[in-house]
Structure formats: structure tokens, C-alpha cells
N, C-alpha and C. Protein backbone atom coordinates (compact mmCIF):
# COMPACT_ATOMS: atom_id res chain seq x y z
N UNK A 1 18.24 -6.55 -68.12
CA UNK A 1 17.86 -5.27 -68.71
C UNK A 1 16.37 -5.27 -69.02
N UNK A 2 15.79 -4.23 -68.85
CA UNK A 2 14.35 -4.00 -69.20
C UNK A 2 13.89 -3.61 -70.89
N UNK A 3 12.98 -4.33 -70.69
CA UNK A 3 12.36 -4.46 -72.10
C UNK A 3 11.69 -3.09 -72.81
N UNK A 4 12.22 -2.11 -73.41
CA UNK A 4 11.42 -1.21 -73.96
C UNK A 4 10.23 -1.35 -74.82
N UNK A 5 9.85 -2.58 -75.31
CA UNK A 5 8.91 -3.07 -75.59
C UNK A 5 7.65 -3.09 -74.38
N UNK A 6 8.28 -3.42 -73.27
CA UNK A 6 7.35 -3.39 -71.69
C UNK A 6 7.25 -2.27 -71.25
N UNK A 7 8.31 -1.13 -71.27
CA UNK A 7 8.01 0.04 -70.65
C UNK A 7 6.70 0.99 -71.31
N UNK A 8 7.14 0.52 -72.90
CA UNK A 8 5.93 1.01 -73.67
C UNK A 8 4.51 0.70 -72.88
N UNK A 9 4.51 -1.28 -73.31
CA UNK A 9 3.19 -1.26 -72.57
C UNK A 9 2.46 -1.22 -71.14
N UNK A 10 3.85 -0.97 -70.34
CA UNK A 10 3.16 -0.57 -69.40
C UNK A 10 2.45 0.96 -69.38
N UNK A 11 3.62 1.27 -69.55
CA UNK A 11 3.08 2.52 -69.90
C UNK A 11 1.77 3.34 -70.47
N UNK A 12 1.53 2.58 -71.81
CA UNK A 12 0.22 2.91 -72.68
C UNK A 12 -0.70 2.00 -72.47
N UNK A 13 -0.79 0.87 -71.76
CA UNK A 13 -1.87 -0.08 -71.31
C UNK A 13 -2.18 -0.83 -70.18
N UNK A 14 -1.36 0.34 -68.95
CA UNK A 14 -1.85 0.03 -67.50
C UNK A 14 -3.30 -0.28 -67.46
N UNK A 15 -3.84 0.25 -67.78
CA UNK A 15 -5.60 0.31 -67.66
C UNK A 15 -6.07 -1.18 -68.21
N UNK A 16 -5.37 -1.69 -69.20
CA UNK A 16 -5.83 -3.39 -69.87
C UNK A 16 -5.45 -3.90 -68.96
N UNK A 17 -4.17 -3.86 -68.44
CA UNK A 17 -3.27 -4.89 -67.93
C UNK A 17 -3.91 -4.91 -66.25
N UNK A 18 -4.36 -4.14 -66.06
CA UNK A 18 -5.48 -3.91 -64.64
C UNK A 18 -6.76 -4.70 -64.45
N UNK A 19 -6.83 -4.60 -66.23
CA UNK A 19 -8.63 -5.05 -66.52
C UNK A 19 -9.31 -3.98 -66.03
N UNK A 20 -9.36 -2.80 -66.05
CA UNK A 20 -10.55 -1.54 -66.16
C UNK A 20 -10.33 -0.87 -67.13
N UNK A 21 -10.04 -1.42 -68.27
CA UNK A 21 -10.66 -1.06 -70.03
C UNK A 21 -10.08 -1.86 -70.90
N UNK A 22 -11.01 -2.16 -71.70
CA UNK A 22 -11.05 -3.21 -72.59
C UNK A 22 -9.93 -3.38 -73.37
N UNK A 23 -9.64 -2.64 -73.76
CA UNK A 23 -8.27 -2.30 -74.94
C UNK A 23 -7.85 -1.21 -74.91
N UNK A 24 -6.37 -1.15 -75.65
CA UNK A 24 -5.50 -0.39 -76.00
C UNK A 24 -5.01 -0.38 -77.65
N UNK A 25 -4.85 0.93 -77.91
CA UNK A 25 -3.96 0.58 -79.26
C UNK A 25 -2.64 1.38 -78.80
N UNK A 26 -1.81 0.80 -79.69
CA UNK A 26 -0.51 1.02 -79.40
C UNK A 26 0.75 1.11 -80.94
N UNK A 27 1.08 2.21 -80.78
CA UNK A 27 1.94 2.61 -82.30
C UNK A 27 3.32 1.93 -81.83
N UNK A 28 4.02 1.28 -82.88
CA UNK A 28 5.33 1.00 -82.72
C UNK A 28 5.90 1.17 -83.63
N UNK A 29 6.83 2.04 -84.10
CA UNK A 29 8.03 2.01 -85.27
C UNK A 29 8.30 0.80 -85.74
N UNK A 30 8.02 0.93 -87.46
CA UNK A 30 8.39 -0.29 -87.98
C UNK A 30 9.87 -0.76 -87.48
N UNK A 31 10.79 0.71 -87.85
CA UNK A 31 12.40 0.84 -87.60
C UNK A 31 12.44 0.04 -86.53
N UNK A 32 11.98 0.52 -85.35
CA UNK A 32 12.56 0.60 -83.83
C UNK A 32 12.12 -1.02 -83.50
N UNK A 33 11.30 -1.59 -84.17
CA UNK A 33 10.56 -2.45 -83.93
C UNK A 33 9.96 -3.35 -85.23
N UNK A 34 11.12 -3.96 -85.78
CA UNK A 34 10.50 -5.33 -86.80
C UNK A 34 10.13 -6.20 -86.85
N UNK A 35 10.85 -6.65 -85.74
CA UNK A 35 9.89 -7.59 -85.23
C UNK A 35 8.56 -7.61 -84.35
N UNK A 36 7.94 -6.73 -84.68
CA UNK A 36 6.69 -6.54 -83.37
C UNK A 36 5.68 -7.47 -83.57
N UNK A 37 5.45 -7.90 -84.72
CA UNK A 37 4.45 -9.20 -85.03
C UNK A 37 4.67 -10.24 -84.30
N UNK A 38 6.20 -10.74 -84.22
CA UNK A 38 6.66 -12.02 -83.34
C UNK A 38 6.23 -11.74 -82.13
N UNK A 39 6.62 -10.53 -81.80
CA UNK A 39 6.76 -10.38 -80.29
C UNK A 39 5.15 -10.23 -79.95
N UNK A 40 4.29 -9.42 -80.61
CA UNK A 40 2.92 -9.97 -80.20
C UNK A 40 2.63 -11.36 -79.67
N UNK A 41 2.87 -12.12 -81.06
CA UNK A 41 2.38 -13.30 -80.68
C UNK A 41 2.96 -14.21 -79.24
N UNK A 42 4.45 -13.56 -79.13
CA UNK A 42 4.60 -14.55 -78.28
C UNK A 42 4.22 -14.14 -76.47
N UNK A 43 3.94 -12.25 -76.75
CA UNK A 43 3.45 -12.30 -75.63
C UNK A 43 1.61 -12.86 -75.11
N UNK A 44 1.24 -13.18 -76.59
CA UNK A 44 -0.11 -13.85 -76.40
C UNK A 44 -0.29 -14.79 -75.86
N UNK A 45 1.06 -15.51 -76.42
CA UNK A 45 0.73 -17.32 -75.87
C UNK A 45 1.13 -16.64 -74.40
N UNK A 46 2.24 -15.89 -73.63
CA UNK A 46 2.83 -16.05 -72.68
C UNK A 46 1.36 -15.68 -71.37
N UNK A 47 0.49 -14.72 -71.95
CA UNK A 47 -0.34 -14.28 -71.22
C UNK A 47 -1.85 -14.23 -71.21
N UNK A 48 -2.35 -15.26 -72.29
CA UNK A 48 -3.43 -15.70 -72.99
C UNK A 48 -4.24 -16.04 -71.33
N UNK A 49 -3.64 -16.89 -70.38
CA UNK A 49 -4.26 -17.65 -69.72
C UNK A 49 -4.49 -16.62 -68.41
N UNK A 50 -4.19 -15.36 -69.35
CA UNK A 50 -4.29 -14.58 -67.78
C UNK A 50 -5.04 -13.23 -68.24
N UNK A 51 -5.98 -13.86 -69.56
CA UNK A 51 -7.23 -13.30 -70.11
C UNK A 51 -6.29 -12.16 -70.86
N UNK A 52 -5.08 -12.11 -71.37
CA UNK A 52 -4.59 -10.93 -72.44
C UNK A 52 -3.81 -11.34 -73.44
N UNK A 53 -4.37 -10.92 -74.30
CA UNK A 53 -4.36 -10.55 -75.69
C UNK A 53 -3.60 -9.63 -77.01
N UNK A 54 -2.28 -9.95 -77.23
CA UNK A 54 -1.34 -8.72 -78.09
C UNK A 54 -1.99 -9.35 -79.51
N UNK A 55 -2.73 -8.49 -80.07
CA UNK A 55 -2.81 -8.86 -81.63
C UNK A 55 -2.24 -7.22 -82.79
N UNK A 56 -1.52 -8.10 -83.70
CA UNK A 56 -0.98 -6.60 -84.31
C UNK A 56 -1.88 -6.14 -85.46
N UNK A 57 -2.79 -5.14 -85.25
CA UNK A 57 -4.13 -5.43 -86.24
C UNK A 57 -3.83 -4.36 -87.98
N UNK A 58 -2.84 -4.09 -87.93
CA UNK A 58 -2.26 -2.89 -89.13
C UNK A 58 -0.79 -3.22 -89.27
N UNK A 59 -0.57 -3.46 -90.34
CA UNK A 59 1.19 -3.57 -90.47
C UNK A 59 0.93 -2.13 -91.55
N UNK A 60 1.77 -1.26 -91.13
CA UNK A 60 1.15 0.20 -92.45
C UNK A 60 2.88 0.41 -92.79
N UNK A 61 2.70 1.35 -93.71
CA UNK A 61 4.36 1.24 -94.30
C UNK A 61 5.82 1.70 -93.15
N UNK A 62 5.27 2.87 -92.33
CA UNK A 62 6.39 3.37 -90.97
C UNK A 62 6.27 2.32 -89.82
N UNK A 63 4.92 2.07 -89.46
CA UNK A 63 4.74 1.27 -88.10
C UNK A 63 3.74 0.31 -88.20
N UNK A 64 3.72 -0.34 -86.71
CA UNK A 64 2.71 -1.46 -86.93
C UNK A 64 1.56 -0.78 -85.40
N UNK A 65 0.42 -1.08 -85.73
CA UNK A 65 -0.54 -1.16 -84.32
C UNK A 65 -0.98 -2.01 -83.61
N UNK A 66 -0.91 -1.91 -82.22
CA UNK A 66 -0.81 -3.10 -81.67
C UNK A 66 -2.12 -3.16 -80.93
N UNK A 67 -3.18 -4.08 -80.88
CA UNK A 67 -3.86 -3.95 -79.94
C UNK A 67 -3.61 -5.07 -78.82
N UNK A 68 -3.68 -4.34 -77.58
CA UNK A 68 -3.57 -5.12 -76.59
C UNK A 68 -4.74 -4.84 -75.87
N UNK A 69 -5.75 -6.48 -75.58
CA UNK A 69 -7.26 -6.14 -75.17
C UNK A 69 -7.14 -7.68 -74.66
N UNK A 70 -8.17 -7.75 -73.47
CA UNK A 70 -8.86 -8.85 -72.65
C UNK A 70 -10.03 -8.80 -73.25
N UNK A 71 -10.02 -10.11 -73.92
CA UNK A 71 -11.33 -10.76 -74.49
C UNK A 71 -12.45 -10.67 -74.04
N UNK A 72 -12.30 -11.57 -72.57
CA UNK A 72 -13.94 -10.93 -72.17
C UNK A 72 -14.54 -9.82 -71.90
N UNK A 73 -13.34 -8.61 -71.60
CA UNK A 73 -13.84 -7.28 -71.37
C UNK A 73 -14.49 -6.66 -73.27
N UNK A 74 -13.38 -6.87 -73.45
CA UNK A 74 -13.96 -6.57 -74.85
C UNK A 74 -15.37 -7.29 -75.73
N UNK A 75 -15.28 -8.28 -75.55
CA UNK A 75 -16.81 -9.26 -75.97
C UNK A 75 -18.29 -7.96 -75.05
N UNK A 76 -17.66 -7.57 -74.02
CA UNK A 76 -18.86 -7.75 -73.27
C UNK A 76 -19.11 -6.08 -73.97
N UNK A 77 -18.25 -5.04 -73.49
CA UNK A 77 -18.03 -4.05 -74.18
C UNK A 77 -18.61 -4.13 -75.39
N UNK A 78 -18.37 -5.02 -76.68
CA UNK A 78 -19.06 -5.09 -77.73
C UNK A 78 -20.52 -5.32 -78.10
N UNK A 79 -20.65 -5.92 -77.21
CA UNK A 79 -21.79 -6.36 -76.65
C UNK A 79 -23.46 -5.47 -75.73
N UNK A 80 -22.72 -4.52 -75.78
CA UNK A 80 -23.62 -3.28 -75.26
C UNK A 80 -24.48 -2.56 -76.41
N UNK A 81 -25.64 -2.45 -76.19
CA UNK A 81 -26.46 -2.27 -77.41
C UNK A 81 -26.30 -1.06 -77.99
N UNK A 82 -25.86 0.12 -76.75
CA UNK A 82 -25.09 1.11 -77.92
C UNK A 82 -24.03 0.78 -78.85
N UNK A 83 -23.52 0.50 -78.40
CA UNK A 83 -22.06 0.10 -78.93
C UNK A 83 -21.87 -0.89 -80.07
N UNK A 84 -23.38 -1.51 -80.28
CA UNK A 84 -23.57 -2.95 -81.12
C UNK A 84 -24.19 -2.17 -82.27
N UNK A 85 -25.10 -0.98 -81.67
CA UNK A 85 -25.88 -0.08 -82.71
C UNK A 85 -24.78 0.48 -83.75
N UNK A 86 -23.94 1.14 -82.85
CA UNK A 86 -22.71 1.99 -83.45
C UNK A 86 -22.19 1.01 -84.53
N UNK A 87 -21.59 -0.06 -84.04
CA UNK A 87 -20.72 -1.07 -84.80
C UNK A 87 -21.57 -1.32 -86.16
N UNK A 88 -22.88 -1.89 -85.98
CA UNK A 88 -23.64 -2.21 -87.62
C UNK A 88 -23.86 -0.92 -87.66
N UNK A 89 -23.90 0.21 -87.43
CA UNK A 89 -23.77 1.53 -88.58
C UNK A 89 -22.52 1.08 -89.41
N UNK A 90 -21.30 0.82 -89.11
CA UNK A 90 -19.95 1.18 -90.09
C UNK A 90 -19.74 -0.25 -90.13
N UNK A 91 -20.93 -1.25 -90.39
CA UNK A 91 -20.64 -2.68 -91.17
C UNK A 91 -20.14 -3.65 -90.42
N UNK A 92 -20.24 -3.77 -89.03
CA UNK A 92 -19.03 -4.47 -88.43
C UNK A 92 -20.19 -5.94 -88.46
N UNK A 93 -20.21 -7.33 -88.71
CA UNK A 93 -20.61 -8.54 -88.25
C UNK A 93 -20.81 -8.40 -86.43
N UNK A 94 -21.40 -9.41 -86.57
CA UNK A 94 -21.89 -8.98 -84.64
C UNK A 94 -22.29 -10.45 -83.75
N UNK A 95 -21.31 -11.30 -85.24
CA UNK A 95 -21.27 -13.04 -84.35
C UNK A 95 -20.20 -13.29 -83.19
N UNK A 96 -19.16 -12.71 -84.14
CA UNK A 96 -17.91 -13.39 -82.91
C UNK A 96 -16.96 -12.35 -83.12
N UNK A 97 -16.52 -12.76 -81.98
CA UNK A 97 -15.16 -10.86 -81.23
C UNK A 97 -14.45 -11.08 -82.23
N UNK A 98 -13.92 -12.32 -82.84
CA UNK A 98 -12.78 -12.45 -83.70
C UNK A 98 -13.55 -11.91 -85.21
N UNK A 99 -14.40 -12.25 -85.43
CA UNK A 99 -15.19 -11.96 -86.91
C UNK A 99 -14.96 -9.99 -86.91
N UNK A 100 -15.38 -9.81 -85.83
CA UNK A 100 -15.83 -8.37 -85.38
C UNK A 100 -14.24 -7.48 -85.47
N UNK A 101 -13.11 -8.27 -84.94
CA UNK A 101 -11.61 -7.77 -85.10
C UNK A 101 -11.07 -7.84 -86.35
N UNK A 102 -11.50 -8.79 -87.34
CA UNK A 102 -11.25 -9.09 -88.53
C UNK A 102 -11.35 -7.99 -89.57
N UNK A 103 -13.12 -7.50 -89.02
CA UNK A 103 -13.38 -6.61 -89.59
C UNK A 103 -12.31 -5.22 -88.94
N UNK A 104 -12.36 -4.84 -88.37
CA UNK A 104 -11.07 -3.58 -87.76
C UNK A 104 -10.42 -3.63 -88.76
N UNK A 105 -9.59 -4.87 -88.56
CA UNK A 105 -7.95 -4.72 -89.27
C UNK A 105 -8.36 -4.42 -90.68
N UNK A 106 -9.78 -5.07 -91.13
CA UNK A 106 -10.00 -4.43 -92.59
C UNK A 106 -10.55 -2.98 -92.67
N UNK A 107 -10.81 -2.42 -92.17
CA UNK A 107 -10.87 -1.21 -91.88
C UNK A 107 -9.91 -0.60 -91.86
N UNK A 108 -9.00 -0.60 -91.54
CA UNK A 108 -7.79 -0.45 -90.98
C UNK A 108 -6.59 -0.35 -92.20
N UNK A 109 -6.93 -1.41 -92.77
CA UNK A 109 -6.22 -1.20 -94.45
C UNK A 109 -7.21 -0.66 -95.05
N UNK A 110 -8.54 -0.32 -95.21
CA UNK A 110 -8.80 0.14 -96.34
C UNK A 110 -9.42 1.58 -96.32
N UNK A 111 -9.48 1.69 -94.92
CA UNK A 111 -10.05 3.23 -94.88
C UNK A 111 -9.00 4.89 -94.98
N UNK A 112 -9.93 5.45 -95.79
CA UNK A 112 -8.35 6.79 -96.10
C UNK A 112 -8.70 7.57 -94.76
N UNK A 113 -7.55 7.35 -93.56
CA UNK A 113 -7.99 8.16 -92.87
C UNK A 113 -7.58 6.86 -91.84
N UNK A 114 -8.57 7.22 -90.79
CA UNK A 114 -8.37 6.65 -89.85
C UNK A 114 -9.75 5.98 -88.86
N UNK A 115 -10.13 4.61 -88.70
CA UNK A 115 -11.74 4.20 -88.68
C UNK A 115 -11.83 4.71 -86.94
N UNK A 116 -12.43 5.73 -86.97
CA UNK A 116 -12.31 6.47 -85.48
C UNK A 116 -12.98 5.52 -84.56
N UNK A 117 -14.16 4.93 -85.22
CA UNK A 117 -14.83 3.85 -84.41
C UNK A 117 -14.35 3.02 -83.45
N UNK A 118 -12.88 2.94 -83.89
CA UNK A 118 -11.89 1.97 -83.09
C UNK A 118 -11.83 2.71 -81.56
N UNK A 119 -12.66 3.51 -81.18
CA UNK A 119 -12.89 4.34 -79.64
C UNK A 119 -13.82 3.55 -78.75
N UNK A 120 -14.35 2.62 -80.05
CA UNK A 120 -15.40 1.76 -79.39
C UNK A 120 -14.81 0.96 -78.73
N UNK A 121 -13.79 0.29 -79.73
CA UNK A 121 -13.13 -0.63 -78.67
C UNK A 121 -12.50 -0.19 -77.30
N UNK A 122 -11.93 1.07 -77.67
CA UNK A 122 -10.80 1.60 -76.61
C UNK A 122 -11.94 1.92 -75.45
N UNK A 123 -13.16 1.39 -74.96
CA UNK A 123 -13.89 2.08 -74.10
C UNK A 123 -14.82 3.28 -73.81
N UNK A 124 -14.22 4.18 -75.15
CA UNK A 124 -14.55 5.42 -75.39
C UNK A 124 -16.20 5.11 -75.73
N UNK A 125 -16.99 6.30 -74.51
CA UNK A 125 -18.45 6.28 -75.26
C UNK A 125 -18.82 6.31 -76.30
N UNK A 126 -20.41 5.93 -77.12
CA UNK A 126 -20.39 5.56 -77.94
C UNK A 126 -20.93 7.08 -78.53
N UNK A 127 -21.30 7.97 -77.58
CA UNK A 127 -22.00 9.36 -78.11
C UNK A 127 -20.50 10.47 -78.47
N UNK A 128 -19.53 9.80 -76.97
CA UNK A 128 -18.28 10.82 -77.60
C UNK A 128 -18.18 10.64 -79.27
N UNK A 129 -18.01 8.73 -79.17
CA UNK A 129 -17.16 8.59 -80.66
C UNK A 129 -18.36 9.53 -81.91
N UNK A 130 -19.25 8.79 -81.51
CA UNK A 130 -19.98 9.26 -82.69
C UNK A 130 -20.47 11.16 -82.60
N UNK A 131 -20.12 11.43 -81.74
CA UNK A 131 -19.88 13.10 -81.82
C UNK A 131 -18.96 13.91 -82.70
N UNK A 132 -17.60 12.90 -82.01
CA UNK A 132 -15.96 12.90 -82.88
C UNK A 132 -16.37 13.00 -84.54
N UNK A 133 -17.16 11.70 -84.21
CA UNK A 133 -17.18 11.68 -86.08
C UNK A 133 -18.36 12.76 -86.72
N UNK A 134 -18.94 13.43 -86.04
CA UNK A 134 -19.81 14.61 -86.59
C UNK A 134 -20.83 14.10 -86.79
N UNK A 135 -21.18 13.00 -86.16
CA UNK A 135 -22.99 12.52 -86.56
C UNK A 135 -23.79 12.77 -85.77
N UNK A 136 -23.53 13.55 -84.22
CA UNK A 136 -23.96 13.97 -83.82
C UNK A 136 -23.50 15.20 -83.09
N UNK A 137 -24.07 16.47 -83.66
CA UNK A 137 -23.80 18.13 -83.37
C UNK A 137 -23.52 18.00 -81.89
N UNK A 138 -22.14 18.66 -81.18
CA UNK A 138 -21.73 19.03 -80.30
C UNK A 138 -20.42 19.41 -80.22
N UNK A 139 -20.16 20.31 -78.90
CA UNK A 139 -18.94 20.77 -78.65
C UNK A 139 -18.17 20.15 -77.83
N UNK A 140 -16.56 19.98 -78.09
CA UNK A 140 -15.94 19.18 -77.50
C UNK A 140 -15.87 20.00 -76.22
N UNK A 141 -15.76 19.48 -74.79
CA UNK A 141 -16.00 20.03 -73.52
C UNK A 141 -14.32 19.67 -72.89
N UNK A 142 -13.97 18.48 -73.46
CA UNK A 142 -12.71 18.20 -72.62
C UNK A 142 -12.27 17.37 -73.73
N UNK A 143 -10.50 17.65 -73.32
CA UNK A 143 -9.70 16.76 -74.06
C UNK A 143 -9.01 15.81 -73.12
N UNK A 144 -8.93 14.46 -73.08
CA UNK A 144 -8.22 13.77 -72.22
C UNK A 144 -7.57 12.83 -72.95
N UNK A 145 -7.82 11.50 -72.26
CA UNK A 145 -7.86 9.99 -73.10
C UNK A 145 -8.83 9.76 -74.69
N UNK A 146 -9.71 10.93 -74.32
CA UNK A 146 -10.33 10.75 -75.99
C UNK A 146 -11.19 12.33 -75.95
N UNK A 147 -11.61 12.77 -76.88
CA UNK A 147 -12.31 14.19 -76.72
C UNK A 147 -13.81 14.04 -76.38
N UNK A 148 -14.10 14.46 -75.12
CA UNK A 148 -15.51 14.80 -74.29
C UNK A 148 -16.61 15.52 -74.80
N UNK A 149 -17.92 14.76 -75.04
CA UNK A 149 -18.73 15.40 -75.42
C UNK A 149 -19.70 15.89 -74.27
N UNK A 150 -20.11 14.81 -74.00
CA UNK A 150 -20.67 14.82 -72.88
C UNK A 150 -20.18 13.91 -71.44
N UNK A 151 -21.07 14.32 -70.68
CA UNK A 151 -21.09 13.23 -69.55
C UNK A 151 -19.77 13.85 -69.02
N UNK A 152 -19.28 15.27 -68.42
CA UNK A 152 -17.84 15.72 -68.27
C UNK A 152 -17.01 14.74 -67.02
N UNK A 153 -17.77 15.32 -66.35
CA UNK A 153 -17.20 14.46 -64.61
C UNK A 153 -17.02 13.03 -64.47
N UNK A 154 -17.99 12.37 -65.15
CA UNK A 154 -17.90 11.29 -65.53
C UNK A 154 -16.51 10.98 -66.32
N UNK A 155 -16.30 11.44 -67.33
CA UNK A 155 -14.79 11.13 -68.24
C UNK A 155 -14.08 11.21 -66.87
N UNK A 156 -13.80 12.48 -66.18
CA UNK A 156 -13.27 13.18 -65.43
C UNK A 156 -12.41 11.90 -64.77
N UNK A 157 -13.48 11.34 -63.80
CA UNK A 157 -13.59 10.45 -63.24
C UNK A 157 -12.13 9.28 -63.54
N UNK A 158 -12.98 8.74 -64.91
CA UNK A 158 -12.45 7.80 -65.53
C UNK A 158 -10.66 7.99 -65.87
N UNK A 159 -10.43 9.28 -66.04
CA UNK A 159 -9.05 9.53 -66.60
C UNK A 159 -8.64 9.90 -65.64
N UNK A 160 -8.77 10.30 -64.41
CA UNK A 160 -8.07 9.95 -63.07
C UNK A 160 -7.70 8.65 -62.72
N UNK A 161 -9.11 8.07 -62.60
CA UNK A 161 -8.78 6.05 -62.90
C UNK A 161 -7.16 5.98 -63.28
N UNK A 162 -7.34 6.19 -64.81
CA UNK A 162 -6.40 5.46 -65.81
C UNK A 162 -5.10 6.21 -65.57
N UNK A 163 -4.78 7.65 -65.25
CA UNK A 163 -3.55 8.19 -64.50
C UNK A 163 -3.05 7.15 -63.32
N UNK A 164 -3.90 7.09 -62.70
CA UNK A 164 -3.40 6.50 -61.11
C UNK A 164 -3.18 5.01 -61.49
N UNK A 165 -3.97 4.28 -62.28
CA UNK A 165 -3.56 3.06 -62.33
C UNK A 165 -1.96 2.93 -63.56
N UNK A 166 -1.88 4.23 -64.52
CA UNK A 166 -0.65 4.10 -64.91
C UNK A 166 0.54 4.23 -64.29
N UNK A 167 0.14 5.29 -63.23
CA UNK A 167 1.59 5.85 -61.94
C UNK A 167 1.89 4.83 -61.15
N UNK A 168 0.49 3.73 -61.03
CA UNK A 168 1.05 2.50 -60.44
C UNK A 168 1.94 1.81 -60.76
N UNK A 169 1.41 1.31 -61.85
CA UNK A 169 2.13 0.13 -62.91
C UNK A 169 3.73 0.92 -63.11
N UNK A 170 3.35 1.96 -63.74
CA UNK A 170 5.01 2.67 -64.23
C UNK A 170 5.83 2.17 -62.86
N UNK A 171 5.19 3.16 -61.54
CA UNK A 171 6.53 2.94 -60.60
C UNK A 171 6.35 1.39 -59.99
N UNK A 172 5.90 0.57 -60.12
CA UNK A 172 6.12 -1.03 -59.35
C UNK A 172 6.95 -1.71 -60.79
N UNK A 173 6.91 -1.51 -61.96
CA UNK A 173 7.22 -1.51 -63.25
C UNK A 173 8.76 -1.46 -62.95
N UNK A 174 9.12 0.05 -62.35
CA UNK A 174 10.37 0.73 -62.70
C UNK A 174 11.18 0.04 -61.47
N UNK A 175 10.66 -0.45 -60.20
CA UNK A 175 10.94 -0.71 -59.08
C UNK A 175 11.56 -2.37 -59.24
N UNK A 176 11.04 -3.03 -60.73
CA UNK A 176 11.53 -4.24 -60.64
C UNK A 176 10.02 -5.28 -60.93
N UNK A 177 9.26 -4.77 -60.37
CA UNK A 177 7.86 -5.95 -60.80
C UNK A 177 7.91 -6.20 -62.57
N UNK A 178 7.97 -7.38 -62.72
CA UNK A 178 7.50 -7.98 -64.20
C UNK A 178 6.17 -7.76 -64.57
N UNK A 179 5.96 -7.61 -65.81
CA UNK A 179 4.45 -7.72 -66.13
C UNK A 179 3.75 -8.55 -65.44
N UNK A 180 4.26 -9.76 -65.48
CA UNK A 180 3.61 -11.19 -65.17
C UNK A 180 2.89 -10.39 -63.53
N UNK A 181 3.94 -10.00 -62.85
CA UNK A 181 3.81 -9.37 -61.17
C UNK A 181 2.79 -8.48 -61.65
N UNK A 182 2.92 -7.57 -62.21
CA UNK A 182 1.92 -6.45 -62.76
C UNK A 182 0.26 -6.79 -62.81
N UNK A 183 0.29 -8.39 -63.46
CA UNK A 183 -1.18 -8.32 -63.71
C UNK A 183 -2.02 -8.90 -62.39
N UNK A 184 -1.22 -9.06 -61.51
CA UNK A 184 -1.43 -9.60 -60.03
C UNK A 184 -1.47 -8.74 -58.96
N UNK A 185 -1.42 -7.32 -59.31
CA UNK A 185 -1.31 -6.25 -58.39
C UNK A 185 -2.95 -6.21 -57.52
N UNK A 186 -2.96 -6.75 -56.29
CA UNK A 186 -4.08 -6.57 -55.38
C UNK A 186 -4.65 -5.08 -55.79
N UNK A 187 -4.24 -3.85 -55.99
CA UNK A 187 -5.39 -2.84 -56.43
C UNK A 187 -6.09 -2.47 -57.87
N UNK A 188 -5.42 -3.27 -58.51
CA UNK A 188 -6.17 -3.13 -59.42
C UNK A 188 -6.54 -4.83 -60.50
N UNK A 189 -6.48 -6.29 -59.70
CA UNK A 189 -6.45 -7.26 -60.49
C UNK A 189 -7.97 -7.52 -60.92
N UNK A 190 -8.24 -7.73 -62.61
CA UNK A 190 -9.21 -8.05 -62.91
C UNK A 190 -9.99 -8.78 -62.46
């Protein structure tokens, strides 16, 4: 029987599991899902060596969030001087990916609301996010994978990407391929 835990992530993190974007977050019902902490971890150890990453960065009172991200995509991603600018605006340390995630999850408990910044991780430009958050005047142009400020065709682009590489994964997914098969797919392997 298939894992609804997997259909999820295939589903919501074809694009990681491809390696053409850094991370994913991912909501899971506390209910539906109590154990999701275990099951992070153990899909970490299971797939660590194949550069991915389940960490559960919010346990909140209904659900838990899951991020599922490839380290080096994400290091490097962080690592972009917009994106490094953005991060020390809202306090983030800027030694190590793990120092830098630490900070999230504290964010994460302590902010009323929701630390939108976390778009940084998800790939999301750093002018969308910081548009989103009103620090810089503009009109949203498109709604997709995250709301478009600029750069339209470009998003455009990108969320065609992440459709086609999800219609992949879903139907080789639904057809019988395992994750494990999944992260080995010749069109889209990191």
C-alpha cells in the first residue's frame, strides 16, 4: 500500500526531490499525522546520502511543518547576497545553514503571524518576498507558487518548471516508482 505521507510529498515537493528548488514547506495534521517528527527523521537518515533533508521546523498546536530541502541547494541559495541582505534585515546569523534554520524554527514559534521570509528559503525572489511584506511599494502582477511582483515571464517560466516536474513525479509516483526511483529520474536528477 502507498504511503500518504509520500503522495503528499510527492506531490508538494517534486521540485526538491528533482533538485530545481531548494525547499519546500509542508503542513501536516497533527490528527492525521503524530507521528510526523519520527517519520521526518527517519526519512532523513533514509535519504541524507542522496543530498535530502526532512526537518520538522514548527510543532504548533493543530499541525506540524515540515521542511523538506537539499542542503547544498539551500546553503548556496542562502548564500546569494540578495538573499543574505534580506536574511540580516530580520536577524538571521549568516555562519552555518544549521545556525541560519535554527533561527526559522525560532521565528517560527515566536512570531504572531507568520515569518514570510521563509520565501527565501522556498526559492521565492528576494524583491517578490520583500514586496509581499510591504517594504517595497508594488502591485502583485501574478499569483502562482508565491505572489509576483516583478520579473512576470520569468516566474511564468519557473511555475511551468515546477507543474511539469510535479505531473512527472505524481504519474511515475502513481505508476509504482518509489521515492528512492523518484530521485533518480534521468529528467530531472540533481
Amino acid at each position: 500500500m502507498r504511503s500518504s505521507f509520500e503522495e503528499t510529498l510527492v506531490s508538494h515537493a517534486a521540485p526538491v526531490l528533482a533538485g530545481i528548488k531548494p525547499a519546500a514547506l509542508l503542513s501536516f495534521s497533527r490528527k492525521a499525522y503524530p507521528q510526523l517528527p519520527s517519520i521526518a527523521r527517519a526519512y532523513s537518515r533514509r535519504f541524507q546520502a542522496e543530498g535530502l533533508i526532512f526537518e520538522t521546523v514548527c510543532r504548533c498546536s493543530q499541525h506540524f511543518l515540515l521542511l523538506v530541502y537539499r542542503p547544498r541547494l539551500l546553503k548556496q541559495r542562502l548564500e546569494e547576497n540578495e538573499v543574505r541582505g534580506c536574511l540580516t534585515r530580520f536577524g538571521y546569523p549568516q555562519d552555518s545553514l544549521s545556525r541560519i534554520l535554527h533561527h526559522l524554527r525560532r521565528r517560527l514559534r515566536q512570531t504572531n503571524g507568520f515569518p514570510h521570509e521563509i520565501g527565501l528559503f522556498l526559492g521565492y525572489p528576494p524583491r517578490d518576498v520583500l514586496a509581499f511584506l510591504g517594504e517595497i511599494p508594488a502591485p502583485c502582477l501574478l499569483c502562482g507558487y508565491w505572489k509576483v511582483y516583478f520579473n512576470v515571464e520569468e516566474a511564468k517560466q519557473l511555475f511551468a518548471q515546477y507543474d511539469h516536474c510535479r505531473e512527472a513525479y505524481c504519474k511515475a509516483y502513481q505508476e509504482g516508482h518509489t521515492v528512492s526511483q523518484l530521485l533518480s529520474l534521468p529528467l530531472f536528477a540533481a
